[in-house]
Protein backbone atom coordinates (compact mmCIF):
# COMPACT_ATOMS: atom_id res chain seq x y z
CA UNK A 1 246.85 32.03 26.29
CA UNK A 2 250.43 29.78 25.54
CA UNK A 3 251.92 28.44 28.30
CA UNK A 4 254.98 30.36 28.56
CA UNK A 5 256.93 27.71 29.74
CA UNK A 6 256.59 26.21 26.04
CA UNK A 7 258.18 28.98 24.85
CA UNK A 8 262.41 29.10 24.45
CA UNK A 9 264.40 31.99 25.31
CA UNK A 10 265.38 32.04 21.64
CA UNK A 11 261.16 31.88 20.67
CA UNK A 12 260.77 35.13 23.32
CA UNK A 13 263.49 36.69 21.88
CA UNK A 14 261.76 36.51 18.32
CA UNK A 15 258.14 37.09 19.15
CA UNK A 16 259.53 40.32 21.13
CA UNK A 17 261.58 41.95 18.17
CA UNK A 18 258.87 40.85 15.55
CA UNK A 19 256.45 42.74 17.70
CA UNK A 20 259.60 45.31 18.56
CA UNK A 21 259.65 45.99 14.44
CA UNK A 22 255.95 45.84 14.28
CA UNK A 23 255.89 49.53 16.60
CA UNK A 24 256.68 51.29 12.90
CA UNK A 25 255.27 48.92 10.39
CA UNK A 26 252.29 46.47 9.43
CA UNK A 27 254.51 43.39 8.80
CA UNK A 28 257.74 42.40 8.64
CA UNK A 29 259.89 40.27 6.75
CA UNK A 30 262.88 37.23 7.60
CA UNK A 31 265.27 39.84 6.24
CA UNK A 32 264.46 41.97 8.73
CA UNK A 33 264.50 39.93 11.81
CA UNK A 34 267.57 37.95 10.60
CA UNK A 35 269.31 41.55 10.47
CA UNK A 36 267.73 43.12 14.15
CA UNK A 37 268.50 39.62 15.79
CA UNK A 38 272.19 39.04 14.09
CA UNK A 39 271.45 35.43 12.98
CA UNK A 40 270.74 33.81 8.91
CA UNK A 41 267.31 33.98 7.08
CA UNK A 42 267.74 30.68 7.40
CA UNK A 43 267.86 30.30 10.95
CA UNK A 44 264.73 32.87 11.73
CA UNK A 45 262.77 31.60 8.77
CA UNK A 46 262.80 27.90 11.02
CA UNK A 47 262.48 29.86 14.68
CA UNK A 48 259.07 32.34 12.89
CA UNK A 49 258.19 28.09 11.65
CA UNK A 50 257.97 27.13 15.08
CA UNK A 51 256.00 30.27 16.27
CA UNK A 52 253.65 29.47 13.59
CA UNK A 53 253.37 25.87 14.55
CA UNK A 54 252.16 27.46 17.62
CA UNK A 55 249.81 29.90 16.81
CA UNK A 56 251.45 33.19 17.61
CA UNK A 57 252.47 34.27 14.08
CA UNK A 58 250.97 34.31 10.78
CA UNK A 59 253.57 33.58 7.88
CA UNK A 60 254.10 32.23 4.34
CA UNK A 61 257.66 31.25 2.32
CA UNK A 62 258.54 34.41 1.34
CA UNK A 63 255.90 36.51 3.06
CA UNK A 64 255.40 38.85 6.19
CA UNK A 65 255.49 37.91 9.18
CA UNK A 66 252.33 39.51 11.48
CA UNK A 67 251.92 38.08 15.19
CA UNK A 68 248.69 36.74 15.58
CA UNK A 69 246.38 37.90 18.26
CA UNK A 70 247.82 35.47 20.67
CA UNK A 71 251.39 36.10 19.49
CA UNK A 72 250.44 40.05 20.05
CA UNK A 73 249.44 39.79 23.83
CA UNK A 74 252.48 37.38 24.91
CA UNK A 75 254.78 40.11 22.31
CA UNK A 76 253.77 42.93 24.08
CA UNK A 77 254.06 41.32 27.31
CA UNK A 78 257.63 40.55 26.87
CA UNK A 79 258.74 44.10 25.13
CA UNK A 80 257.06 45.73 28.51
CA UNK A 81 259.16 42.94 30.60
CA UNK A 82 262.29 43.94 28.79
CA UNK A 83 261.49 48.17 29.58
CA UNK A 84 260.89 47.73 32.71
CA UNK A 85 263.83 45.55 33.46
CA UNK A 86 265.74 48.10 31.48
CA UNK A 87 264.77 50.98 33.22
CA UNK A 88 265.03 49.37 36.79
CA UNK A 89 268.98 48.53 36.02
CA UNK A 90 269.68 52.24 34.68
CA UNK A 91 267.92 53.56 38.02
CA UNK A 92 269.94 50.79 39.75
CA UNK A 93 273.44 51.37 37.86
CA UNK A 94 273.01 55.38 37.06
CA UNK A 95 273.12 54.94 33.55
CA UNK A 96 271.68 55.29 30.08
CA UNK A 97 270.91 51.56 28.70
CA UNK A 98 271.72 48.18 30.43
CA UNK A 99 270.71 46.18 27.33
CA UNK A 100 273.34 43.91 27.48
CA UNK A 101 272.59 42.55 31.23
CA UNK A 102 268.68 42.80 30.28
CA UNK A 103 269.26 40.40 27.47
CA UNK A 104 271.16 38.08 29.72
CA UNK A 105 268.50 38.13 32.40
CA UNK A 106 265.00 38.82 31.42
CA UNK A 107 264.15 35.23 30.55
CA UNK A 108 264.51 34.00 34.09
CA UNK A 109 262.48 36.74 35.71
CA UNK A 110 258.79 36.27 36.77
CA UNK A 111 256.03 38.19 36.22
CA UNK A 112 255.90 39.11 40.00
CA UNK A 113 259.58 40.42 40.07
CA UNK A 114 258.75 42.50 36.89
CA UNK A 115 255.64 43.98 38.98
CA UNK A 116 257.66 44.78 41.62
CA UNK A 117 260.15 46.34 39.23
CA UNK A 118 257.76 48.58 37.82
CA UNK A 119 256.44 49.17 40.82
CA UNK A 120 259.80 50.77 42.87
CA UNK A 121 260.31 52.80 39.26
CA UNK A 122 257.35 54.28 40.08
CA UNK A 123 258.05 55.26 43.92
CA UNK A 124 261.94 56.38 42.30
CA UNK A 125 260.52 58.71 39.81
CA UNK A 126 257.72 60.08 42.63
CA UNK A 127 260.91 60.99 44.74
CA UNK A 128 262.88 61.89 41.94
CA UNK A 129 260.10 64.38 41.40
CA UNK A 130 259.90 65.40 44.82
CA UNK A 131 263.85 66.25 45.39
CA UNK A 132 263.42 68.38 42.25
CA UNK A 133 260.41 70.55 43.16
C-alpha cells in the first residue's frame, strides 16, 4: 500500500470523491469531479495526473477516470474516515451534517482516533437503543 504521508490533503480529497462518485457509476469523468469538488477541469485533470503518476488511478486525456486497486483500498478508507468523523460530530453537536468542520479536520486525524470514533458511535447508538426500549 502508498504511504499516506505521500499523499496531499488536496490528493485525499480527490481519490475520496472519485471513489465518492464511483458508489453510482463505473467511471467518472474531469467534468464531473471538477463540478463535485468546485475547482477547473483544468486543475483536476493535473491533481487525477498526479494520482496516476502514483498508481491509484487509471486515466487517459479525455477518458474516465477508475481508481485502481490500490487507489480503491486507500478511497474507501478515506470515505469511511470522513462517515465516521461525520457521524461522531452530529452525535457530538446534536445535529444533522457537520460537513463543513469534517472537511476542515479529517486530514489531520489518525487512524487510531477514527477507531476510537467509530468505536464510542457504537457504545452511543447501544444506549441510544437502550433508553428507547
Amino acid at each position: 500500500m502508498i504511504d499516506k504521508a505521500k499523499l496531499t490533503s488536496s490528493m485525499e480529497d480527490y481519490l475520496e470523491m472519485i471513489c465518492r462518485l464511483r458508489v453510482t457509476k463505473e467511471y467518472v469523468r474531469i467534468s464531473e469531479l471538477a463540478a463535485n469538488l468546485h475547482v477547473k477541469p483544468s486543475s483536476a485533470s493535473k491533481m487525477v495526473n498526479n494520482l496516476k503518476t502514483l498508481g491509484l488511478v487509471k486515466f487517459e486525456k479525455y477518458g474516465y477516470i477508475v481508481p485502481t486497486e490500490k487507489g480503491q483500498k486507500i478511497g474507501d478508507y478515506l470515505l469511511y474516515r470522513h462517515d465516521v468523523i461525520n457521524e461522531f460530530l452530529c452525535i457530538l453537536n446534536n445535529s444533522e451534517s457537520e460537513l463543513e468542520q469534517v472537511e476542515k479536520i479529517e486530514h489531520f486525524i489518525n487512524k487510531k482516533t477514527v477507531d476510537n470514533m467509530k468505536k464510542f458511535i457504537i457504545k452511543h447508538k447501544g444506549k441510544q437503543n437502550q433508553i428507547n426500549s
